[in-house]
Protein backbone atom coordinates (compact mmCIF):
# COMPACT_ATOMS: atom_id res chain seq x y z
CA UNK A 1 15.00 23.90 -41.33
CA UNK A 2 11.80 24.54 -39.47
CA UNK A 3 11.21 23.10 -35.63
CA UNK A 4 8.38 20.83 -34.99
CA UNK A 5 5.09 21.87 -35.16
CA UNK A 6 4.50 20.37 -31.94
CA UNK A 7 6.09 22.88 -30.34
CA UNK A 8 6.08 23.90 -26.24
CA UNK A 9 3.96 26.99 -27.04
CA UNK A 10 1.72 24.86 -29.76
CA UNK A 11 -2.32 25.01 -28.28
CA UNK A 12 -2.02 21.31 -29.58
CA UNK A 13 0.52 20.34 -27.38
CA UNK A 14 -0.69 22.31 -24.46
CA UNK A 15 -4.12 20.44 -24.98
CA UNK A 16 -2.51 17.05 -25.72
CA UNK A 17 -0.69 17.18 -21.99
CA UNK A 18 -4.13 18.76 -20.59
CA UNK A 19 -5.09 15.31 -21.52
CA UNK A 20 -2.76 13.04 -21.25
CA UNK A 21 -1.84 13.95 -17.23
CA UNK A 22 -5.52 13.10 -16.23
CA UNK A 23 -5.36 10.55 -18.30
CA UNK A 24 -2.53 8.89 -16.36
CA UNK A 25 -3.78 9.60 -13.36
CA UNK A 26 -7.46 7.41 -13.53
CA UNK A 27 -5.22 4.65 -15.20
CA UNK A 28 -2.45 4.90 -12.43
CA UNK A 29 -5.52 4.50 -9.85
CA UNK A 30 -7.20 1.80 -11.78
CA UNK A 31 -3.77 -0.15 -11.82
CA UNK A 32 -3.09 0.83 -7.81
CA UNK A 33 -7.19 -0.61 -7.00
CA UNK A 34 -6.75 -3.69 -9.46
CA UNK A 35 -3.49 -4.19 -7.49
CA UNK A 36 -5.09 -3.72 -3.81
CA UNK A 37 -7.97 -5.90 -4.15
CA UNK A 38 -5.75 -8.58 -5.55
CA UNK A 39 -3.23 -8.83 -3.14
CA UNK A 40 -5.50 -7.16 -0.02
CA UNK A 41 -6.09 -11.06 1.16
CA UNK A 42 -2.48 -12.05 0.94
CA UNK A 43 -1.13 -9.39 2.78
CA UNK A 44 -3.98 -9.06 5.48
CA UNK A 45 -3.31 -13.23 6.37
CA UNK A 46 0.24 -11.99 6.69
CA UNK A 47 -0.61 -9.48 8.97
CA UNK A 48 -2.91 -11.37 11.41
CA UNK A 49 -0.33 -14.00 11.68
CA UNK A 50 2.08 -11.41 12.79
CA UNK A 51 -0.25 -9.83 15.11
CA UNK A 52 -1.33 -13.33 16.18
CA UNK A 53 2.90 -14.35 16.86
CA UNK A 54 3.37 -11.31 18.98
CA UNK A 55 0.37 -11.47 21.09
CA UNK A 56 1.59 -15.08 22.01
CA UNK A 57 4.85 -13.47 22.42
CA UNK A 58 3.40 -10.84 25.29
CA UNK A 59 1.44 -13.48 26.75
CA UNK A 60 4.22 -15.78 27.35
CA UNK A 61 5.69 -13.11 29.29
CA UNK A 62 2.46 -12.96 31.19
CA UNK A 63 2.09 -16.48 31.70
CA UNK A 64 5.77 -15.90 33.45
CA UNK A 65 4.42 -13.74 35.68
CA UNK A 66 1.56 -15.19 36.62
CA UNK A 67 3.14 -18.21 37.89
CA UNK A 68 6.16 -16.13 39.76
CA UNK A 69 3.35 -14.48 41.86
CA UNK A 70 1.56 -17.96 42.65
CA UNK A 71 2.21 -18.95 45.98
CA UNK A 72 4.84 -21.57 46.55
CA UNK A 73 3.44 -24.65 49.23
């Protein structure tokens, strides 16, 4: 029996994977910027509400100090 004719030295399939990588590539990017501007809100309100809970978190810890240092009467 003869092999495929799409072999690994076939021009066909050498073209065919010329193609198909690149072609993967923009639609793996167009997938990865359809996801990102999706979700970008979602995750930035996430972050600022971190960023928001630890900056009361050092500021508690300032507020301490500040009213160790007060003098007493």
């Amino acid at each position: 029996m003869h092999v495929s004719t799409l072999t690994a030295s076939s021009p066909a399939f050498t073209a065919l994977i010329w193609w198909l990588v690149p072609l993967a590539g923009v639609i793996g990017a167009l997938v990865y910027i359809l996801w990102v501007s999706k979700f970008k809100r979602k995750f930035e309100k996430g972050t600022s509400r971190s960023v928001n809970q630890f900056e009361r978190f050092q500021n508690s810890f300032r507020d301490g100090i500040e009213r160790d240092n007060e003098p007493k009467s």
